[in-house]
Protein backbone atom coordinates (compact mmCIF):
# COMPACT_ATOMS: atom_id res chain seq x y z
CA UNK A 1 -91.62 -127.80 223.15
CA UNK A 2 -91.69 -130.31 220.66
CA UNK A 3 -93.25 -129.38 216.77
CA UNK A 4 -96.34 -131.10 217.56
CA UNK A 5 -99.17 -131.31 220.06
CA UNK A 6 -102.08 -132.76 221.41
CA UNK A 7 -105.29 -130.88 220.36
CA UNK A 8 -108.65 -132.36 220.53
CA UNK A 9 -108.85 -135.43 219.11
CA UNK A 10 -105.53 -135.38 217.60
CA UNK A 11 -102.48 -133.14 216.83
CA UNK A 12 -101.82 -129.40 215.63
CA UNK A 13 -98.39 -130.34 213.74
CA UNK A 14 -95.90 -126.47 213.48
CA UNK A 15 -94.77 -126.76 209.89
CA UNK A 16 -92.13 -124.37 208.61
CA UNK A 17 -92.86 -124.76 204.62
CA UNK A 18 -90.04 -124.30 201.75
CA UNK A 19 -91.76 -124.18 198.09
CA UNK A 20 -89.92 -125.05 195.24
CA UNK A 21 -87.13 -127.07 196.38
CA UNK A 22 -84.97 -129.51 194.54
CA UNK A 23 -87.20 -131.77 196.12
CA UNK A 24 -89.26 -133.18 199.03
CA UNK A 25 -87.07 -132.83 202.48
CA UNK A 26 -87.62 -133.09 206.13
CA UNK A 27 -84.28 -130.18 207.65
CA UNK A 28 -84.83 -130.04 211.10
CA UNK A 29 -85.99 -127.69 213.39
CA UNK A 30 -85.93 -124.04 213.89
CA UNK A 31 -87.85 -121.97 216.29
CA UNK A 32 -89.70 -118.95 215.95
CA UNK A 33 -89.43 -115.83 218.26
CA UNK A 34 -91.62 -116.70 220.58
CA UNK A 35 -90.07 -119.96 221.13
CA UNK A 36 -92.24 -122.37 219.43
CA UNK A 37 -90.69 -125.00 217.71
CA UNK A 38 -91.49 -125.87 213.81
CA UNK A 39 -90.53 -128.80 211.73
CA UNK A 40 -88.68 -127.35 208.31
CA UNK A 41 -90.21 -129.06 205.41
CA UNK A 42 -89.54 -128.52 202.17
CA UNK A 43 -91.74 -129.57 198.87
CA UNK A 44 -90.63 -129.23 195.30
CA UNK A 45 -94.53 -127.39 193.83
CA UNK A 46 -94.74 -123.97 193.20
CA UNK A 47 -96.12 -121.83 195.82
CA UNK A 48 -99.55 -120.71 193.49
CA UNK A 49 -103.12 -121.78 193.46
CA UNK A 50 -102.05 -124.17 196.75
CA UNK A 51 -100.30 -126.35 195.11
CA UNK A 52 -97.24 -126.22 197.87
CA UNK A 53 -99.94 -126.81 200.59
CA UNK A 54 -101.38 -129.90 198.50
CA UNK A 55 -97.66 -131.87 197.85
CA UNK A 56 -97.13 -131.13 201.96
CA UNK A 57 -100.43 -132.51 203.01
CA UNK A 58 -99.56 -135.80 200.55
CA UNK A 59 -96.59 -135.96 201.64
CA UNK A 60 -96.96 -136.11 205.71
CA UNK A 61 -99.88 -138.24 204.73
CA UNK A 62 -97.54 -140.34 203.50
CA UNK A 63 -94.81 -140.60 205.79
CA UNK A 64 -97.27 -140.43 208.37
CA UNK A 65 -99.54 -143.30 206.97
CA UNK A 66 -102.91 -141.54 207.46
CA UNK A 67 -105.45 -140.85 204.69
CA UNK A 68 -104.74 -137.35 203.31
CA UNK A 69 -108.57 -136.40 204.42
CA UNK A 70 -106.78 -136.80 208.20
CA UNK A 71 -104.72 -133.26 207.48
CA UNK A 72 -106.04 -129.72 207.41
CA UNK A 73 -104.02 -126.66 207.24
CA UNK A 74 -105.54 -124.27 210.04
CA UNK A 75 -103.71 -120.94 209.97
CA UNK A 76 -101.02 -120.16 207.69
CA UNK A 77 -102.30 -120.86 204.26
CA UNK A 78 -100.45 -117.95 202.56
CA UNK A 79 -97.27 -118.21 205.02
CA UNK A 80 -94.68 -120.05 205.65
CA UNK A 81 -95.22 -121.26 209.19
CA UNK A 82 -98.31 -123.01 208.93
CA UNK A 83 -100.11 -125.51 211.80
CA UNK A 84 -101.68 -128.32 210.42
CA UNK A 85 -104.45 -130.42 212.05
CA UNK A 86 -103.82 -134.15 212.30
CA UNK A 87 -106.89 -135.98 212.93
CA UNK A 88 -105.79 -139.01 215.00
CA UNK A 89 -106.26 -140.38 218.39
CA UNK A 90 -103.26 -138.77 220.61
CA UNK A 91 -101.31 -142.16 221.88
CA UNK A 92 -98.20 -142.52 223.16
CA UNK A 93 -97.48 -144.47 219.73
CA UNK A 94 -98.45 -141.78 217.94
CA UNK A 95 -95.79 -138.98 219.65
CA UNK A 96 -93.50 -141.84 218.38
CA UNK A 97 -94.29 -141.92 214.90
CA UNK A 98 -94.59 -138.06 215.05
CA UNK A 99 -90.76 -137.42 216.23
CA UNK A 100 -89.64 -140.05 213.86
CA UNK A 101 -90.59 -137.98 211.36
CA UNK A 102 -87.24 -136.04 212.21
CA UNK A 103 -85.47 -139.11 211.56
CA UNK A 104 -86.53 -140.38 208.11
CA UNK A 105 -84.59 -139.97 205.36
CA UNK A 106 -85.21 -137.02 203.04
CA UNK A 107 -85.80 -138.08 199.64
């Protein structure tokens, strides 16, 4: 099962969140024990007062080219594996730009 899927009208994204990192990454996969797969992000902010959550949210907004107002964190605020809600119309084109984010460069 893929890190992402349809919910609604858009996408629960599985987000596997490293705070204070060198920097802003994109590593991969992993899966948890029940076999769900998460995307392994990892953000340079501190884990306190949100401030990891916030630099993740900009970020996939980013990459993702969706206003930031588009993301919501819906369980895991205080963890590590987190789902976030992605407001957008599930399209084929959309699954697209989701797996590429596996393939853009870290930077």
């Amino acid at each position: 099962m893929p890190f992402f899927e349809p919910y609604k009208n858009g996408y629960i994204l599985r987000i596997k969140l490293t705070p204070n990192a060198a920097s802003y990454a994109v590593k991969g996969c992993v899966c948890n024990a029940d076999g769900d797969e998460y995307i392994k992000i990892s953000v340079n902010a501190v884990p306190e007062k949100g401030k990891a959550n916030e630099e993740l949210l900009r970020q996939l907004a980013k990459r993702l080219k969706q206003p930031k107002r588009n993301l919501t964190i819906i369980s895991g605020e205080t963890d590590h594996f987190k789902k976030v809600y992605l407001e957008i119309p599930p399209l084929s084109e959309t699954d697209s730009v989701l797996a590429d984010l596996l393939r853009e460069p870290n930077k």
